[in-house]
N, C-alpha and C. Protein backbone atom coordinates (compact mmCIF):
# COMPACT_ATOMS: atom_id res chain seq x y z
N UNK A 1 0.82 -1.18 0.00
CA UNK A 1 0.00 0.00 0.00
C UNK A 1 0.88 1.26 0.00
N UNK A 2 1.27 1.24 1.05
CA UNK A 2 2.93 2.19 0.72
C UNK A 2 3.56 2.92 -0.17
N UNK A 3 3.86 1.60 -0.81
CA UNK A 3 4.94 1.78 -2.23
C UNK A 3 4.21 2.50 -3.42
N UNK A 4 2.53 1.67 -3.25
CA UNK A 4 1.51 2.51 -4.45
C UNK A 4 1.34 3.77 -4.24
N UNK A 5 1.37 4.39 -2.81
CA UNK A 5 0.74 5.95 -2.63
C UNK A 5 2.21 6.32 -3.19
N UNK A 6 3.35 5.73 -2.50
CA UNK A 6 4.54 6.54 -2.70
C UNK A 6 4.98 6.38 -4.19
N UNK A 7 4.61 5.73 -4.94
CA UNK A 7 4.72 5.60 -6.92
C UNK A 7 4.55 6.81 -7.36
N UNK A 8 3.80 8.11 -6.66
CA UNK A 8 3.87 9.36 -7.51
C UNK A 8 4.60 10.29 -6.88
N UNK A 9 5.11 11.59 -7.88
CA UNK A 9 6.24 12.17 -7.64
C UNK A 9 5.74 13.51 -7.19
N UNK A 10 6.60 13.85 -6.11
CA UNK A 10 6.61 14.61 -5.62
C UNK A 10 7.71 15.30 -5.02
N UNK A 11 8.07 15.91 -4.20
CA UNK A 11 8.97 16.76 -3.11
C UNK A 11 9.44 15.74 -2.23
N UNK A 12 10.52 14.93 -2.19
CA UNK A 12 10.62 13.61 -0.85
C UNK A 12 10.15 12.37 -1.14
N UNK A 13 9.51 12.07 -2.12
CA UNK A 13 8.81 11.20 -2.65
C UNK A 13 10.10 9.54 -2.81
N UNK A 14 11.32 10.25 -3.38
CA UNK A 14 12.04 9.23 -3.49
C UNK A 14 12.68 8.92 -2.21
N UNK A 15 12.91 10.01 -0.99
CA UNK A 15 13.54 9.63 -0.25
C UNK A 15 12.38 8.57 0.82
N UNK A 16 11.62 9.24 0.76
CA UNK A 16 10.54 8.00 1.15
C UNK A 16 10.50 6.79 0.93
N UNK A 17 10.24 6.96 -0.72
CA UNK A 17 10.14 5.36 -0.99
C UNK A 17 11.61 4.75 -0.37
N UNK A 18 12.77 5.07 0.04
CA UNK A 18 14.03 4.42 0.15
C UNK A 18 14.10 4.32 1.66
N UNK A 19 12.72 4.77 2.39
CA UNK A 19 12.89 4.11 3.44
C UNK A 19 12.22 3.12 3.66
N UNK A 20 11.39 2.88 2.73
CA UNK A 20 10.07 1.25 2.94
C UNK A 20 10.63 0.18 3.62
N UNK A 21 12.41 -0.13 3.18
CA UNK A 21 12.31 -1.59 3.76
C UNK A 21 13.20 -1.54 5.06
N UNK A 22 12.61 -0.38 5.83
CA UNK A 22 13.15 0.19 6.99
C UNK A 22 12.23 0.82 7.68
N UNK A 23 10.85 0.58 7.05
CA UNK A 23 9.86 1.05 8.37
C UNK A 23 8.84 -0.37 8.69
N UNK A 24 8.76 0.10 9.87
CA UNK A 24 7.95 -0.88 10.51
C UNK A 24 6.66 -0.62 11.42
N UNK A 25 5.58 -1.17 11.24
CA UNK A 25 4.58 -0.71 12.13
C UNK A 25 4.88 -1.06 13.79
N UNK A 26 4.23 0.01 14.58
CA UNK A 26 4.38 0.00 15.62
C UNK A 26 3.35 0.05 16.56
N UNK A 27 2.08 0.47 15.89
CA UNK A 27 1.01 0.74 16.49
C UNK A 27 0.01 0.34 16.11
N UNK A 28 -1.25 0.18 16.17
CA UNK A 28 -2.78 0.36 15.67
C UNK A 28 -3.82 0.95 16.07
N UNK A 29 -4.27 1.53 15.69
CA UNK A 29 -4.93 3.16 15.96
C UNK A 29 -6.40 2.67 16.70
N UNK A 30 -6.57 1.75 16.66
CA UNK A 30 -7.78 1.16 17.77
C UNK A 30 -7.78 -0.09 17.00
N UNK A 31 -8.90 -0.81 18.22
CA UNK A 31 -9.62 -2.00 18.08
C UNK A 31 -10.34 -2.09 16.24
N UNK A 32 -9.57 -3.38 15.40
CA UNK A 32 -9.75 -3.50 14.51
C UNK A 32 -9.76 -2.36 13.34
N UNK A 33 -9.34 -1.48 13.55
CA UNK A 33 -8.60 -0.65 12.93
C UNK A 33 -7.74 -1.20 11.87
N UNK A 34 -7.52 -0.70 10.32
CA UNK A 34 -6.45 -0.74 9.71
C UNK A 34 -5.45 0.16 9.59
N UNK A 35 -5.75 1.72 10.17
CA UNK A 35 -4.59 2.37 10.23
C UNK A 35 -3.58 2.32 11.10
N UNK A 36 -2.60 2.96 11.23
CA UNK A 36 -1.40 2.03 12.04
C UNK A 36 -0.14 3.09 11.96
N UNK A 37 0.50 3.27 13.03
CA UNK A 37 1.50 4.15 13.08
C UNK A 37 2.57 3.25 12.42
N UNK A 38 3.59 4.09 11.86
CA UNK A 38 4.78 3.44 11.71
C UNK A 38 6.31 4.46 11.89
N UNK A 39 7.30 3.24 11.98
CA UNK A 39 8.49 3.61 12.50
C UNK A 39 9.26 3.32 11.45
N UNK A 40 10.65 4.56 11.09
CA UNK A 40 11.73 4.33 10.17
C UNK A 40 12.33 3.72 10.96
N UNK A 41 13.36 2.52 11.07
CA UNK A 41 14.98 2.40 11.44
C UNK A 41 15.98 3.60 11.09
N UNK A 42 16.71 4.05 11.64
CA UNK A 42 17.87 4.46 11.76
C UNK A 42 18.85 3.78 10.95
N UNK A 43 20.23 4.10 10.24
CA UNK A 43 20.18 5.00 9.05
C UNK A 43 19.12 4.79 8.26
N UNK A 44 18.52 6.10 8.01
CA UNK A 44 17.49 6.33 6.85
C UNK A 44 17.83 7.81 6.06
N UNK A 45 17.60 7.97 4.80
CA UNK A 45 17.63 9.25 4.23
C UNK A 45 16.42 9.60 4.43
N UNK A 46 16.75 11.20 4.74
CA UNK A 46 15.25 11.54 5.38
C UNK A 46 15.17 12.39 4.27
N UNK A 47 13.65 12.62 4.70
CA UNK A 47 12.64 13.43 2.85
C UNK A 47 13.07 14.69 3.21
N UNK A 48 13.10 15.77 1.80
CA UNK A 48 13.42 16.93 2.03
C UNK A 48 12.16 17.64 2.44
N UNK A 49 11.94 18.31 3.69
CA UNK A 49 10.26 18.92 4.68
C UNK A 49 9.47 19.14 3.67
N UNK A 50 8.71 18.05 3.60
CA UNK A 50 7.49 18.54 3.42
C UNK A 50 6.42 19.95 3.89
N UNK A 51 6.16 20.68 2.56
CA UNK A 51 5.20 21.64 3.39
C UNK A 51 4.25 21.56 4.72
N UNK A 52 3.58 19.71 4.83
CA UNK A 52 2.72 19.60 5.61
C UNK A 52 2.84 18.08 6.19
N UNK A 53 2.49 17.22 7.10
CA UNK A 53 3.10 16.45 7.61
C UNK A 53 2.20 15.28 6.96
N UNK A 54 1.68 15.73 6.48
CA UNK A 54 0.64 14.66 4.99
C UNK A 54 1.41 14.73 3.93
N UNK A 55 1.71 13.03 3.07
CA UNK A 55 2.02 13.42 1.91
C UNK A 55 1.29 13.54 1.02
N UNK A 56 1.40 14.69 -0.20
CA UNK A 56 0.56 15.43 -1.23
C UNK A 56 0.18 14.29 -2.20
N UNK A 57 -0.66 13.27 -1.59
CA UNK A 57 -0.94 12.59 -3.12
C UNK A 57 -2.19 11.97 -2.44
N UNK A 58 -2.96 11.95 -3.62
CA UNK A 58 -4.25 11.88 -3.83
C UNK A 58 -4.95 10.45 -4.01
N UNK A 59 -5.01 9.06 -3.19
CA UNK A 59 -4.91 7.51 -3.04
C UNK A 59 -6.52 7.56 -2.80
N UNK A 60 -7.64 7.74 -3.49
CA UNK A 60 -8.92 7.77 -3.12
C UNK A 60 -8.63 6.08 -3.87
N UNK A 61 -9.64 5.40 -2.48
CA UNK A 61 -10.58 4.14 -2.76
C UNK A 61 -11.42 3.94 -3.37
N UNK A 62 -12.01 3.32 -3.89
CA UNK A 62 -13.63 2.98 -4.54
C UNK A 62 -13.50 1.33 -4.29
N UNK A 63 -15.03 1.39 -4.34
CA UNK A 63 -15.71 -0.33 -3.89
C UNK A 63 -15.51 -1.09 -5.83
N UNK A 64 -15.84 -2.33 -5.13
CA UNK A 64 -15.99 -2.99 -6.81
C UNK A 64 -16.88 -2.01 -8.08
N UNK A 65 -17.89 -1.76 -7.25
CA UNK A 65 -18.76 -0.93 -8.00
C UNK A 65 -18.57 0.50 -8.81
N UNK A 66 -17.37 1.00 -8.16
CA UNK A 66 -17.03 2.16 -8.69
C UNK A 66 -17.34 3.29 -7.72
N UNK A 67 -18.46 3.24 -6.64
CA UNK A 67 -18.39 4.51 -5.74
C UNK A 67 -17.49 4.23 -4.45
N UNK A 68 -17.12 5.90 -4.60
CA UNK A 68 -16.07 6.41 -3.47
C UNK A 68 -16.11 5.82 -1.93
N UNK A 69 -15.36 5.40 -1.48
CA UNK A 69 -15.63 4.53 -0.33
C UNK A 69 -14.63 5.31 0.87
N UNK A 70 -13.43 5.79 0.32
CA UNK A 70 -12.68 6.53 1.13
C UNK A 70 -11.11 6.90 0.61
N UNK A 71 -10.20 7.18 1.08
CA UNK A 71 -8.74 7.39 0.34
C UNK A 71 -7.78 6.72 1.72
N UNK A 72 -6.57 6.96 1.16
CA UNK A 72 -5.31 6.14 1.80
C UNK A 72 -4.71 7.45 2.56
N UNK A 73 -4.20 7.74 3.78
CA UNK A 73 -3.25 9.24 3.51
C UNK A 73 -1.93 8.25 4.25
N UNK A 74 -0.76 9.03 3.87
CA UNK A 74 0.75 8.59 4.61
C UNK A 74 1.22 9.64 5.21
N UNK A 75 0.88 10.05 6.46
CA UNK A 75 1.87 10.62 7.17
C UNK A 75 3.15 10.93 7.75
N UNK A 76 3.86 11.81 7.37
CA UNK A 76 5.45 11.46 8.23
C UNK A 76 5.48 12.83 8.99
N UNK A 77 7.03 11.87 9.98
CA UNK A 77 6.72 12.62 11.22
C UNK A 77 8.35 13.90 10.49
N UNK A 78 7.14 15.57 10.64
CA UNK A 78 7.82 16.58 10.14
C UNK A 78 8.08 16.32 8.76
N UNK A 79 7.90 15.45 7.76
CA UNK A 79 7.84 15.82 6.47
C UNK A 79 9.36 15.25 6.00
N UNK A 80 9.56 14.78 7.17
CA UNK A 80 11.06 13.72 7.26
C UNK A 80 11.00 12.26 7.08
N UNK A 81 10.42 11.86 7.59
CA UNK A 81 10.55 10.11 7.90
C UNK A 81 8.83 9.61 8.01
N UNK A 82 8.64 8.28 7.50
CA UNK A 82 6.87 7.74 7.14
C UNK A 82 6.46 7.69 8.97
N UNK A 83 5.25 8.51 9.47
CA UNK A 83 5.06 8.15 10.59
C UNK A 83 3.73 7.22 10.69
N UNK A 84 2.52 7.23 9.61
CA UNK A 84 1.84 6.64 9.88
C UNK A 84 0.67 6.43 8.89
N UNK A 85 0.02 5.48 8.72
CA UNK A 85 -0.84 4.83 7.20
C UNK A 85 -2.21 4.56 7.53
N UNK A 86 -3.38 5.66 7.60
CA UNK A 86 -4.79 5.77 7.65
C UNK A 86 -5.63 5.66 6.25
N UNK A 87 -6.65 4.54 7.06
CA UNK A 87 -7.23 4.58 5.70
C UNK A 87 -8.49 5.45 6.27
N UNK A 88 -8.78 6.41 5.98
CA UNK A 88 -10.07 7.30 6.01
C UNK A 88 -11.25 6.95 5.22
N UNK A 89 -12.15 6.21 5.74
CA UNK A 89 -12.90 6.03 5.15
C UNK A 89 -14.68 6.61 5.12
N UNK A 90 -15.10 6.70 4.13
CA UNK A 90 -16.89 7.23 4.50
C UNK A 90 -17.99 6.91 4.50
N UNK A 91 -17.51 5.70 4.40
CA UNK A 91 -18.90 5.25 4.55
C UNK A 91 -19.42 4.62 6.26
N UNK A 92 -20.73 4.34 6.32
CA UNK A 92 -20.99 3.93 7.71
C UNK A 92 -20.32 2.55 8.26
N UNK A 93 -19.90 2.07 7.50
CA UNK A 93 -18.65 0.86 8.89
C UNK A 93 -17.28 1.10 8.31
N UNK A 94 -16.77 0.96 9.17
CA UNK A 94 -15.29 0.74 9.52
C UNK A 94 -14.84 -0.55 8.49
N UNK A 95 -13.96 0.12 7.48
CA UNK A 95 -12.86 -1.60 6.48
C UNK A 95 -12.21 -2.62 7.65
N UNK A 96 -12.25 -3.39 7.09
CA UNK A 96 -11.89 -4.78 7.97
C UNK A 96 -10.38 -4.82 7.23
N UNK A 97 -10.37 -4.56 5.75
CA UNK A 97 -8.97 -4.23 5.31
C UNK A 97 -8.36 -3.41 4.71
N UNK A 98 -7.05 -3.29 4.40
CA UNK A 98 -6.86 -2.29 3.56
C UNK A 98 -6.98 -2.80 2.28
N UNK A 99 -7.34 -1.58 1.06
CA UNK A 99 -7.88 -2.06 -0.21
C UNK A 99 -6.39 -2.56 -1.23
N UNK A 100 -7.16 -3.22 -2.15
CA UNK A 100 -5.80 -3.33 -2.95
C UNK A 100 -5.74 -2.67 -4.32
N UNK A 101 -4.43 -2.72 -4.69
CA UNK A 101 -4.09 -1.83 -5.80
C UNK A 101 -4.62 -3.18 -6.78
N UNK A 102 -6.53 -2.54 -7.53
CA UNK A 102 -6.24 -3.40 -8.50
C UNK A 102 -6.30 -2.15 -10.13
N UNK A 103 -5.76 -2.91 -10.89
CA UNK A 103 -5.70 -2.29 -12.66
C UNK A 103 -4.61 -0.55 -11.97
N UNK A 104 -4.41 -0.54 -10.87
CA UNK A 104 -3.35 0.64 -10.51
C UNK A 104 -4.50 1.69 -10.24
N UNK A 105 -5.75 0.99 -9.31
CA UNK A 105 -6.53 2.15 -8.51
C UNK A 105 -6.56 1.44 -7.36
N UNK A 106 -6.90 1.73 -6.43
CA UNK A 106 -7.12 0.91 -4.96
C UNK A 106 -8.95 0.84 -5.02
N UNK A 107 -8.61 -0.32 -4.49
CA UNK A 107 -10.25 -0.84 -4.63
C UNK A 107 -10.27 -1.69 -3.37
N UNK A 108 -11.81 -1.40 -3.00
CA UNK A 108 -12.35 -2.47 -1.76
C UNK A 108 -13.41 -3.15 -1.98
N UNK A 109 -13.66 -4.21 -1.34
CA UNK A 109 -14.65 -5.20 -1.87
C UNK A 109 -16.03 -4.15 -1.11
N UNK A 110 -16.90 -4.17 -1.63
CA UNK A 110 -18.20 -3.90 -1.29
C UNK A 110 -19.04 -4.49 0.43
């Protein structure tokens, strides 16, 4: 999920992706929750600051069907290093998972 939000270019974008196989989750943001804090290891190249501690890319979900179900966001902590992977979603229940990259859109089962 990661690697797909982090596939588009941006400001830090590469130094990000070059920390993937150096972060690790650490948390889970509640009971059955799929979002989840995460942690870089040490040495890592850190991203050049991000304007905002969200990265600028745009990972909206949709169901099989085609309507909007919710988006992906990747947080890092100061616009430096990945701190954490929410899936925001809108409709009335809570995803049981995170969606997958299918045809190179993220999709969730209905």
């Amino acid at each position: 999920m990661l690697e797909h939000v982090l596939s588009a270019e941006f400001v830090g974008a590469s130094q990000l992706r070059s920390q993937l196989d150096r972060t690790e989750v650490v948390a889970v943001w509640g009971p059955d929750s799929v979002s989840v804090d995460l942690r870089v290891r040490e040495p890592c190249e850190h991203a050049a600051a991000l304007a905002t501690a969200l990265v600028p890319v745009d990972a909206h979900v949709h169901d099989l069907s085609g309507a909007y179900v919710g988006e992906i966001l990747v947080w890092t902590d100061r616009g430096a290093t990945l701190a954490a992977l929410e899936f925001a979603w809108v409709t009335d229940e809570m995803p049981m998972s995170l969606p997958a990259v299918v045809d190179g859109r993220l999709s969730c089962p209905a």
